[in-house]
Protein backbone atom coordinates (compact mmCIF):
# COMPACT_ATOMS: atom_id res chain seq x y z
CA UNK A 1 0.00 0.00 0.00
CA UNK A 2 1.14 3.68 -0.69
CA UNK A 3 2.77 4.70 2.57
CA UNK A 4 0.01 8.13 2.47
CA UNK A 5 -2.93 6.02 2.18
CA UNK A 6 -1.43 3.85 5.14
CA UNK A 7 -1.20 6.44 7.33
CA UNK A 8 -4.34 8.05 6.35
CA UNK A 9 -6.01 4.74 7.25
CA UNK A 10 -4.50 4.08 10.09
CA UNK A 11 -5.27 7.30 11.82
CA UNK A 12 -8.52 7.69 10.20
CA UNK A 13 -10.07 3.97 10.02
CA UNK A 14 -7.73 2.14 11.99
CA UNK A 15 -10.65 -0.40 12.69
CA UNK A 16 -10.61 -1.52 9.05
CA UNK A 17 -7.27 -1.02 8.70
CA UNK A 18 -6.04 -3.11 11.03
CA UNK A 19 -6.97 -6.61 9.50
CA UNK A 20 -5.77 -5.38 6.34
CA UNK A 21 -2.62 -4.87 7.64
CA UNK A 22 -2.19 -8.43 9.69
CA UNK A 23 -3.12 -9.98 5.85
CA UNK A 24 -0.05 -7.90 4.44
CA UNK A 25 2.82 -10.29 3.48
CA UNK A 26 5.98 -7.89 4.21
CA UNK A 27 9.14 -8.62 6.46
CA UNK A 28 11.25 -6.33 9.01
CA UNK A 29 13.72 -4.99 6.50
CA UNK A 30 10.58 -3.65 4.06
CA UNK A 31 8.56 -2.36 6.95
CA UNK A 32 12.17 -0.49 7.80
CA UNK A 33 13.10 0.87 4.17
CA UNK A 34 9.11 1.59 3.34
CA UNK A 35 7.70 3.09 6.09
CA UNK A 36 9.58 3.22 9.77
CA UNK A 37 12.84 4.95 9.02
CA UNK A 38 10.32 7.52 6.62
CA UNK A 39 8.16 8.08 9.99
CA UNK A 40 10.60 8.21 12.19
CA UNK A 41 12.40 10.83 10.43
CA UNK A 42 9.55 13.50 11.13
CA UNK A 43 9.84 13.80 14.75
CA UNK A 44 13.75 13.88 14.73
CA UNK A 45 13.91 16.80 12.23
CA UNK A 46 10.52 18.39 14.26
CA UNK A 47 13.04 18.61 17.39
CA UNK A 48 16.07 19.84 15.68
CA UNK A 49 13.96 22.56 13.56
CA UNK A 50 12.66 23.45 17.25
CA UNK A 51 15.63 23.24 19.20
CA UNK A 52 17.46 25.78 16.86
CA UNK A 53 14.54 27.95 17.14
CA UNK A 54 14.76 28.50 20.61
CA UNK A 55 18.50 28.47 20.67
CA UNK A 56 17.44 31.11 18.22
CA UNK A 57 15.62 33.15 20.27
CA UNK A 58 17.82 32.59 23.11
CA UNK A 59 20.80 34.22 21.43
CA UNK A 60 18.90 37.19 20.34
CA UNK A 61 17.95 37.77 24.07
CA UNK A 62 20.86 37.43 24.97
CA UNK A 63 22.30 39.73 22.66
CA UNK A 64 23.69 37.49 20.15
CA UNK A 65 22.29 36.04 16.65
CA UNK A 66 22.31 33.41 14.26
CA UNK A 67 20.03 30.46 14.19
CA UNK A 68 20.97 28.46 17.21
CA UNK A 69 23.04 30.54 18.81
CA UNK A 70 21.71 29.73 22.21
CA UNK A 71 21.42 26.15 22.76
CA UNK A 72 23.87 25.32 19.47
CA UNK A 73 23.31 24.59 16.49
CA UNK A 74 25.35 21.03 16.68
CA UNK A 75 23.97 20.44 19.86
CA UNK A 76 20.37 20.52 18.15
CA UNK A 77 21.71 17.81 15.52
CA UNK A 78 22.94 15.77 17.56
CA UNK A 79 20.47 15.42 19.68
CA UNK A 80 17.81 15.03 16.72
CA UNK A 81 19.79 12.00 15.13
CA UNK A 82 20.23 10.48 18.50
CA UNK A 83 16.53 10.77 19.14
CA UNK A 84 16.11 9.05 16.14
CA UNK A 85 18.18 6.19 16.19
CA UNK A 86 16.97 5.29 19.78
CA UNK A 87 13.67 5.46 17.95
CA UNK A 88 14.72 3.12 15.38
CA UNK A 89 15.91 0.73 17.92
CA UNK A 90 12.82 1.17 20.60
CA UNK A 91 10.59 0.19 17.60
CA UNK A 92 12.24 -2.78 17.41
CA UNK A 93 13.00 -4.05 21.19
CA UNK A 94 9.40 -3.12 21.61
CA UNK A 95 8.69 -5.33 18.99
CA UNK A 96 10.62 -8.02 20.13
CA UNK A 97 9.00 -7.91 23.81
CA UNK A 98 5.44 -7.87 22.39
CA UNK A 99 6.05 -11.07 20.42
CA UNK A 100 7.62 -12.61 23.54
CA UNK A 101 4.65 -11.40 25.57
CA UNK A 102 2.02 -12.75 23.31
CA UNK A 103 1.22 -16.04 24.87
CA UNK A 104 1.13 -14.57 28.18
CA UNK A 105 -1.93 -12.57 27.31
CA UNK A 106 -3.56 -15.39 25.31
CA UNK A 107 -1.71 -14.17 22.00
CA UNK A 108 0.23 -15.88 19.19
CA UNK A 109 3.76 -15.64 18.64
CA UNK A 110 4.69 -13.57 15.12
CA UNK A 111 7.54 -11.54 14.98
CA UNK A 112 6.77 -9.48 11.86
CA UNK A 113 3.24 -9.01 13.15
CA UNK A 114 4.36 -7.56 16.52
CA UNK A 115 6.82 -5.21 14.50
CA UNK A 116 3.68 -3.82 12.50
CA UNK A 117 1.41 -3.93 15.61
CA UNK A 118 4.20 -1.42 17.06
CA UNK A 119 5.08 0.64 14.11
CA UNK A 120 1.86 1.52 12.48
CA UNK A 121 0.55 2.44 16.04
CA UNK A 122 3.32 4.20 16.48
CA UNK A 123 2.37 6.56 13.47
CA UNK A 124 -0.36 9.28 15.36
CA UNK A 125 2.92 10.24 17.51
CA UNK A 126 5.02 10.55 14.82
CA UNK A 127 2.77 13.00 12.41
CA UNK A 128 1.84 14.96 15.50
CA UNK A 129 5.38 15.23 16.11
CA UNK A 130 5.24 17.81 13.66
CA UNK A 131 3.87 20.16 15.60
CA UNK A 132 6.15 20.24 18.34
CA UNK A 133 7.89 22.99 16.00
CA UNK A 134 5.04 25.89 17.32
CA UNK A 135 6.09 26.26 21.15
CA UNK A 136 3.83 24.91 24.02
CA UNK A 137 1.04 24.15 21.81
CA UNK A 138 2.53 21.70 19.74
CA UNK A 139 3.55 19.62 22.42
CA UNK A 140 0.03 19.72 23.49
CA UNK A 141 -0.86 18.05 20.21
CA UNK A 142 2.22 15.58 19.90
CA UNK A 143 1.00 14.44 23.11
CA UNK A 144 -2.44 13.99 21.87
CA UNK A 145 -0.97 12.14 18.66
CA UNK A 146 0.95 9.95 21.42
CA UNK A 147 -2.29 9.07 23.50
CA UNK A 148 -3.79 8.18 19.82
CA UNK A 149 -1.62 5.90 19.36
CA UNK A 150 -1.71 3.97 22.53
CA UNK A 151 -6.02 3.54 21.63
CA UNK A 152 -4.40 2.32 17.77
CA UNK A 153 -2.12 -0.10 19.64
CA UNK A 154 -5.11 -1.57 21.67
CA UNK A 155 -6.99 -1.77 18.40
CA UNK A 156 -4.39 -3.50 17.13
CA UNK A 157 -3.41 -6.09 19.98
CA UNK A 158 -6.42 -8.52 19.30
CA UNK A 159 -5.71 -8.40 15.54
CA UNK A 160 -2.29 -8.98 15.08
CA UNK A 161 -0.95 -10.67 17.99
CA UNK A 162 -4.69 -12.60 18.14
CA UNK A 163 -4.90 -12.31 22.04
CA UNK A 164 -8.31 -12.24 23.50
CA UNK A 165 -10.10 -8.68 23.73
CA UNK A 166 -10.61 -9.06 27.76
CA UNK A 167 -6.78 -9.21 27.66
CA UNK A 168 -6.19 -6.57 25.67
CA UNK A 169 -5.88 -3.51 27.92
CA UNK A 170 -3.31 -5.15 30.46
CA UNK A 171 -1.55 -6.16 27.56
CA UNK A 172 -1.64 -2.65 26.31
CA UNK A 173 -0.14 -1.43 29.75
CA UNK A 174 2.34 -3.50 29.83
CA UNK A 175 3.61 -2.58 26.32
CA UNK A 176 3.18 1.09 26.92
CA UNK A 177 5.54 0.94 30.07
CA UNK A 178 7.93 -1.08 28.39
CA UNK A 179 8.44 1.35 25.17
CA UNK A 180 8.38 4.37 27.70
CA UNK A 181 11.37 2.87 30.48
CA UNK A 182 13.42 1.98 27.48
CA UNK A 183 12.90 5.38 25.73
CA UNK A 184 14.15 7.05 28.44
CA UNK A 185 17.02 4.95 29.18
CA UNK A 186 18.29 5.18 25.78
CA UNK A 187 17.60 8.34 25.32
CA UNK A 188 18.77 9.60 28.74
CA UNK A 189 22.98 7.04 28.02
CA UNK A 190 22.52 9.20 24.33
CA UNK A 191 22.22 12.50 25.59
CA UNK A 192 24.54 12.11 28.24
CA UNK A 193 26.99 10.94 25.54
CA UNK A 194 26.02 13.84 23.67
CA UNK A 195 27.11 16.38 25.93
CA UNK A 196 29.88 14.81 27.34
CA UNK A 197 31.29 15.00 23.58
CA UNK A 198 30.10 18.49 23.55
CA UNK A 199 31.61 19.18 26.72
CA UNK A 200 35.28 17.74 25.92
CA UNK A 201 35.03 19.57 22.52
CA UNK A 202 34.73 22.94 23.92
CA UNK A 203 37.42 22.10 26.36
């Protein structure tokens, strides 16, 4: 399927969409290429476009100029690529859990299902994402795109990973914990790295 008309169906008719996708004969590398490393993209570049904004605005204040003057403009790289390789590899941990999980809830054990259960769900957060460019209301509505996607991921559960609908929702908890802990803990050894680098550079 067109990777528009995917995400227009998943956010807009993610009931029907949903068994379409678990009929879809695809693998990890295609779901990669085609569609996750595309996605993914939108909130990295969202948070670098942002974060040289306000280093932006930070430098003018402070009586400076130039985009990024303020928080730095390599800083604000950085810390978008990071953010998006930990979200390449969260996708796929996640993944990984949720197909270990399965049977525990009832489920059934498919690896390239659990990797579509997680990235298509993911894909409300993602587009929102874009919004996180307009300060404090466009985190309002990335956060909105985020809670989206946790009701598309307990759409999803009973379809792909075929566990049993009175399961769902502490299947769906347990998932949602898991991606957040290890988004954090990636994200929180990247940044440090980040800034330690930065740190020894301007040494």
């Amino acid at each position: 399927m067109n990777l528009v008309d995917r995400v227009k169906n998943i956010l807009l008719t993610p009931k029907t969409e949903w068994p379409v996708i678990e009929a879809e004969q695809t693998d990890v590398k295609s779901l990669y290429i085609g569609y996750i490393m595309i996605l993914a993209a939108i909130p990295a570049v969202a948070s670098i476009i942002s974060t040289m904004m306000l280093g932006g605005m930070m430098g003018a204040i402070g009586g400076r100029t130039g985009l990024g003057a303020g928080m730095g403009g390599g800083f604000a790289v950085a810390h978008g690529l990071a953010s998006y390789v930990v979200t390449l590899v969260v996708i796929f941990v996640v993944a990984l859990i949720v197909d270990a999980l399965a049977p525990s809830f009832g489920g059934q054990k498919n690896q390239v299902n659990a990797l579509k259960l997680v990235a298509y769900s993911a894909t409300a957060g993602w587009v929102a994402s874009i919004a996180t460019i307009v300060p404090v209301l466009g985190w309002i509505i990335a956060i909105a795109g985020s809670i989206y996607g946790i009701y598309l991921l307990y759409l999803g559960l009973p379809v792909l990973m075929k566990c049993p609908e009175d399961k769902a929702v502490i299947y769906l908890i347990v998932v949602v914990v898991v991606y957040i802990v290890l988004s954090w803990i990636f994200m929180s050894l990247i940044v440090a790295g980040v800034f330690g680098s930065m740190m020894l550079g301007a040494r």
